[in-house]
N, C-alpha and C. Protein backbone atom coordinates (compact mmCIF):
# COMPACT_ATOMS: atom_id res chain seq x y z
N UNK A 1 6.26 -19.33 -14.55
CA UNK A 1 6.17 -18.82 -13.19
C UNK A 1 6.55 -17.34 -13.19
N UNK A 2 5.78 -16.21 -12.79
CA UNK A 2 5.98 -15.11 -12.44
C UNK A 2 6.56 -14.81 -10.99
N UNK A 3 7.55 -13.52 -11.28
CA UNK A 3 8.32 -13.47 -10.13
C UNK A 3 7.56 -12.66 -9.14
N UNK A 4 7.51 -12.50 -7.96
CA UNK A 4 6.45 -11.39 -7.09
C UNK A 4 7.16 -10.56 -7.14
N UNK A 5 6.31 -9.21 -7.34
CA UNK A 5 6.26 -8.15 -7.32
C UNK A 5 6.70 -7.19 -5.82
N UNK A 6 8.09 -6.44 -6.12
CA UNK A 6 8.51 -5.79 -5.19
C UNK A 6 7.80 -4.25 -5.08
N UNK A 7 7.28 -3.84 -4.08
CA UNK A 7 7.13 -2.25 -4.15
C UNK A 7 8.13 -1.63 -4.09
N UNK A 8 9.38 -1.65 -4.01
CA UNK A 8 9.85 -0.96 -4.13
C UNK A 8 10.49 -0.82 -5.31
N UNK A 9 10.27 -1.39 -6.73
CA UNK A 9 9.88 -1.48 -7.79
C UNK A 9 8.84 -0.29 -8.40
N UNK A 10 7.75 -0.17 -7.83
CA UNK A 10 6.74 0.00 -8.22
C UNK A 10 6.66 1.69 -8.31
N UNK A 11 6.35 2.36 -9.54
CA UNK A 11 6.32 3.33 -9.59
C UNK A 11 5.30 4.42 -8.69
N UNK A 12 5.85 5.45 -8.27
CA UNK A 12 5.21 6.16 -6.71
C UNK A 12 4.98 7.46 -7.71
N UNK A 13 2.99 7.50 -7.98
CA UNK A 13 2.65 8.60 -8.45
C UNK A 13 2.12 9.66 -7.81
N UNK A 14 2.05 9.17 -6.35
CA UNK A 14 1.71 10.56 -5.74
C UNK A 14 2.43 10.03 -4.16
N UNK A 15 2.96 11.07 -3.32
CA UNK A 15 3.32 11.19 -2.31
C UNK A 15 3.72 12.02 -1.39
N UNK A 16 2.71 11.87 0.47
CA UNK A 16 2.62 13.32 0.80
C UNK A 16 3.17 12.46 2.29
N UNK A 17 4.34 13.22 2.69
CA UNK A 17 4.36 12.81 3.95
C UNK A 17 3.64 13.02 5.20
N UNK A 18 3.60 12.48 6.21
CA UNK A 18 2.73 12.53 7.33
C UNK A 18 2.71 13.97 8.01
N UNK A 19 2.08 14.46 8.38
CA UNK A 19 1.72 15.73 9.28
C UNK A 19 0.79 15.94 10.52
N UNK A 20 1.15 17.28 11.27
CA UNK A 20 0.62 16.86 12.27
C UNK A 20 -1.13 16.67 11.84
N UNK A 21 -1.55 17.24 10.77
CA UNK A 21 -3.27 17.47 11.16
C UNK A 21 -3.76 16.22 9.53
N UNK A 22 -2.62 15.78 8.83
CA UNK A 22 -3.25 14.94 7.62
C UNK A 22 -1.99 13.96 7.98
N UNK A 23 -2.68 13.00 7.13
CA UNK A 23 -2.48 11.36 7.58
C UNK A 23 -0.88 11.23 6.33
N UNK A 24 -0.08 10.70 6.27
CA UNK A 24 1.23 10.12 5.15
C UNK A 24 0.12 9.24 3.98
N UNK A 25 0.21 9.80 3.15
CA UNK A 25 -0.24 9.02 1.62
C UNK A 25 0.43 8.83 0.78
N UNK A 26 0.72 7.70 0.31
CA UNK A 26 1.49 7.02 -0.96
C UNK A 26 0.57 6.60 -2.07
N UNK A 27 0.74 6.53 -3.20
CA UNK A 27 -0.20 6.32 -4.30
C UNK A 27 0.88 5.60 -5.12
N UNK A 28 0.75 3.96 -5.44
CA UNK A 28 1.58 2.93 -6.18
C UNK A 28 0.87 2.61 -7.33
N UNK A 29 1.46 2.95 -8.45
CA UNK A 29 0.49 2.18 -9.86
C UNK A 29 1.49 0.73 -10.17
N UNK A 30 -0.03 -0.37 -10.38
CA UNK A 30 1.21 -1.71 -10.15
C UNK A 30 0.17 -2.11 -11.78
N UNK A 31 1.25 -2.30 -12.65
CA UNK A 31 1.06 -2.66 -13.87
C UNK A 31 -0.36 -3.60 -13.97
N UNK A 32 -1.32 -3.27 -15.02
CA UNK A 32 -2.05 -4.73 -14.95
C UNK A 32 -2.74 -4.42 -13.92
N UNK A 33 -3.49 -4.21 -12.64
CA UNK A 33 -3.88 -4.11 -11.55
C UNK A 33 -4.42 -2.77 -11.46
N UNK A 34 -3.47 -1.17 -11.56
CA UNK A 34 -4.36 -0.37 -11.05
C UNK A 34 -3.30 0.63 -10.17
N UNK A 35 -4.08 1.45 -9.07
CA UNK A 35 -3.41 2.07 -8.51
C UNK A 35 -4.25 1.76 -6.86
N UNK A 36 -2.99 1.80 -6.10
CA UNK A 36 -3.47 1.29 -4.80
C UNK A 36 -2.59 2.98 -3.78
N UNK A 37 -3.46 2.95 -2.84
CA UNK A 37 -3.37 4.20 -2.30
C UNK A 37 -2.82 3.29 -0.44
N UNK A 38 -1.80 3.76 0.16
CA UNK A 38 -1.55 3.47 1.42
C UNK A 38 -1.41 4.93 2.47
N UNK A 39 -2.48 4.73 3.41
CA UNK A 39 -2.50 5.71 4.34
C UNK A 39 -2.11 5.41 5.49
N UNK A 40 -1.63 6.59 6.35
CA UNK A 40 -1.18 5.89 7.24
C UNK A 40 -2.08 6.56 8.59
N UNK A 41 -3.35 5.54 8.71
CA UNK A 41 -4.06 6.14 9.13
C UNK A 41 -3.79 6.73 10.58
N UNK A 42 -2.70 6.45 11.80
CA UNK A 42 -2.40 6.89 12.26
C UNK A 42 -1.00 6.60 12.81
N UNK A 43 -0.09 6.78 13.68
CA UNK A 43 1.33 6.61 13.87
C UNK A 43 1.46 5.10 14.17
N UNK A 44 2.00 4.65 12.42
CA UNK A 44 2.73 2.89 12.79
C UNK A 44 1.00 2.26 12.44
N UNK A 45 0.24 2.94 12.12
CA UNK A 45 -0.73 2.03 11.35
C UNK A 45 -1.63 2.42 9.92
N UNK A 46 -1.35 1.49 8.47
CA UNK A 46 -1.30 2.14 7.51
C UNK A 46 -2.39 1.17 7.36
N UNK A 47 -3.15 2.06 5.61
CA UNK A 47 -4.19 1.37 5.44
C UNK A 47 -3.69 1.31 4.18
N UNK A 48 -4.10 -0.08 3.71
CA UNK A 48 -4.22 -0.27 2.31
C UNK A 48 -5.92 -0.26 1.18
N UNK A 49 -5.78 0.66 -0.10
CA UNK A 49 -7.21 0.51 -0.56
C UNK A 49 -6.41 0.80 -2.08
N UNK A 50 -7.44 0.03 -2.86
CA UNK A 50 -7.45 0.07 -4.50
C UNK A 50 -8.69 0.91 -4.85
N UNK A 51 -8.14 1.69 -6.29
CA UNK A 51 -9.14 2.51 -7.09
C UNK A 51 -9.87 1.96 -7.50
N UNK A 52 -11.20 1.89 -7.23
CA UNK A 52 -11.99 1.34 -8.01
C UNK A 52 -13.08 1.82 -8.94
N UNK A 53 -14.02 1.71 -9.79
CA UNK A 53 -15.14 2.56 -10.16
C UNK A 53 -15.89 3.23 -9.03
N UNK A 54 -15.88 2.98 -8.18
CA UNK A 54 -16.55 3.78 -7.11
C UNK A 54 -16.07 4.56 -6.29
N UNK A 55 -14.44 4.58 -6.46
CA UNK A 55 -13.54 5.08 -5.75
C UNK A 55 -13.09 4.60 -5.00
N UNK A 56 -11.86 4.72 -3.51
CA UNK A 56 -11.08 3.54 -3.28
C UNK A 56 -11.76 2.92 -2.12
N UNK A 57 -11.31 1.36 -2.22
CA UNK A 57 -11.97 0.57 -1.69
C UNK A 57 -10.59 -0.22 -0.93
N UNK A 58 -10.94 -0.01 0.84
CA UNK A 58 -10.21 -0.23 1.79
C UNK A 58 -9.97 -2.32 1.53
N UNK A 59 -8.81 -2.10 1.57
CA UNK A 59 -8.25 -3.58 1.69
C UNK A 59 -7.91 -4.63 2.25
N UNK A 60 -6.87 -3.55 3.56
CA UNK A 60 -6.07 -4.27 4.77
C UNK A 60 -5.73 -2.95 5.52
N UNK A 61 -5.65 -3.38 6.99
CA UNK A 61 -4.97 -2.38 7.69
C UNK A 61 -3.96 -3.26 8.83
N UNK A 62 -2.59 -2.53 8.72
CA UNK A 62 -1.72 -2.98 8.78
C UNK A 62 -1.07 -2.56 10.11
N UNK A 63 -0.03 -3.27 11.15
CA UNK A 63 0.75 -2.08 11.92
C UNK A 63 1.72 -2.81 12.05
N UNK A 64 2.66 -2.64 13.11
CA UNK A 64 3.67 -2.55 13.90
C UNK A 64 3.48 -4.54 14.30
N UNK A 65 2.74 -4.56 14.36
CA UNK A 65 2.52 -6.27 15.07
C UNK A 65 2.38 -6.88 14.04
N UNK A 66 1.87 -6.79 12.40
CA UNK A 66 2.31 -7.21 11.20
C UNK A 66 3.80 -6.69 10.50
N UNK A 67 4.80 -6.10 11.20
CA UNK A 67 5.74 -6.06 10.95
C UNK A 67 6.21 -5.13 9.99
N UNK A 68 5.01 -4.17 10.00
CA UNK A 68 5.01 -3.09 8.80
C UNK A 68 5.23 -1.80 9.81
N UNK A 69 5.79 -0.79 9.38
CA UNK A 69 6.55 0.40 9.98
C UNK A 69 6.69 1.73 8.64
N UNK A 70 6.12 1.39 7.36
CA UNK A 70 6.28 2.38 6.47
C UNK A 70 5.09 1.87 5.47
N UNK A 71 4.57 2.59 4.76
CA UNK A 71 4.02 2.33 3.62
C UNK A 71 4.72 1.69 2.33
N UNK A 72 6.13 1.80 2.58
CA UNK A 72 6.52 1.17 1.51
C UNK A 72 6.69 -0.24 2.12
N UNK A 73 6.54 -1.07 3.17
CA UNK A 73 6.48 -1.86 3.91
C UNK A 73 4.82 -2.74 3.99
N UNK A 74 3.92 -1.68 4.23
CA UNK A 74 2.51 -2.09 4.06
C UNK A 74 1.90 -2.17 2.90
N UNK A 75 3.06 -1.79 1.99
CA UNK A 75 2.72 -1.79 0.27
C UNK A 75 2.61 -3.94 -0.18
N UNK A 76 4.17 -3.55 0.23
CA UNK A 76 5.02 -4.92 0.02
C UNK A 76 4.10 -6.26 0.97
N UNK A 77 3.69 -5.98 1.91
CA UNK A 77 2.51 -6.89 2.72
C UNK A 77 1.76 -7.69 1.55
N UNK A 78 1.06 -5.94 1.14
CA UNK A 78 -0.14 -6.78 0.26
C UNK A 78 0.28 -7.23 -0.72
N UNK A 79 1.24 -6.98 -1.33
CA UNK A 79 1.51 -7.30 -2.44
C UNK A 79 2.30 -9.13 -2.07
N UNK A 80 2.27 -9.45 -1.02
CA UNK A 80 2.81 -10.91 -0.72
C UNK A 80 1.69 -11.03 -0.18
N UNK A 81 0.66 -11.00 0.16
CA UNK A 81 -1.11 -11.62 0.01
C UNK A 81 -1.22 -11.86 -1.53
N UNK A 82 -1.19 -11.38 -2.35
CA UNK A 82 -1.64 -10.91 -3.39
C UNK A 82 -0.96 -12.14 -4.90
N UNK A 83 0.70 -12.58 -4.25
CA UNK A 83 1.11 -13.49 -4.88
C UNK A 83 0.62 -14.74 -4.48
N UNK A 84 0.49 -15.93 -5.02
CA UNK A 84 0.03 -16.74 -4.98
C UNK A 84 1.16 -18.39 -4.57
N UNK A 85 0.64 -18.46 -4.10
CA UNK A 85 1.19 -19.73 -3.32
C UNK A 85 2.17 -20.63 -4.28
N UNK A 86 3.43 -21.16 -4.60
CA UNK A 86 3.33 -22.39 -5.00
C UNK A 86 3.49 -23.66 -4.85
């Protein structure tokens, strides 16, 4: 049995906080998987997308009524979609 994966674990290779005219971006590389990018596409609602060969490909979008309030929060979401039931 593998243990789930915490983001806040997860090593943070790029990160730009929010501003008034560009969106808060986090960039998480999660071993095995890749690198997943969380935006926050606007105040209290983040988007989740993975790198893909085509470039990133939107996942989930998250807010305030899923209980997420940070990207390191809307990280941790997907990443508990992502573990598997037992």
């Amino acid at each position: 049995m593998t243990l789930p994966l915490r983001a806040s674990q997860l090593p943070v290779k790029y990160e730009r906080s929010c501003e008034t005219n560009r969106p808060g971006l986090t960039i998480y590389e999660v071993a095995g998987s890749g690198l997943y990018q969380v935006t926050e596409a606007s105040r209290g609602e983040f988007d989740v997308a993975t790198l893909t060969q085509i470039g990133w490909t939107d996942l989930i979008r998250l807010d305030e009524r899923d209980g997420v309030s940070t990207a390191l929060e809307a990280m941790q979401a997907w990443l508990d979609v992502q573990t598997p039931t037992p």
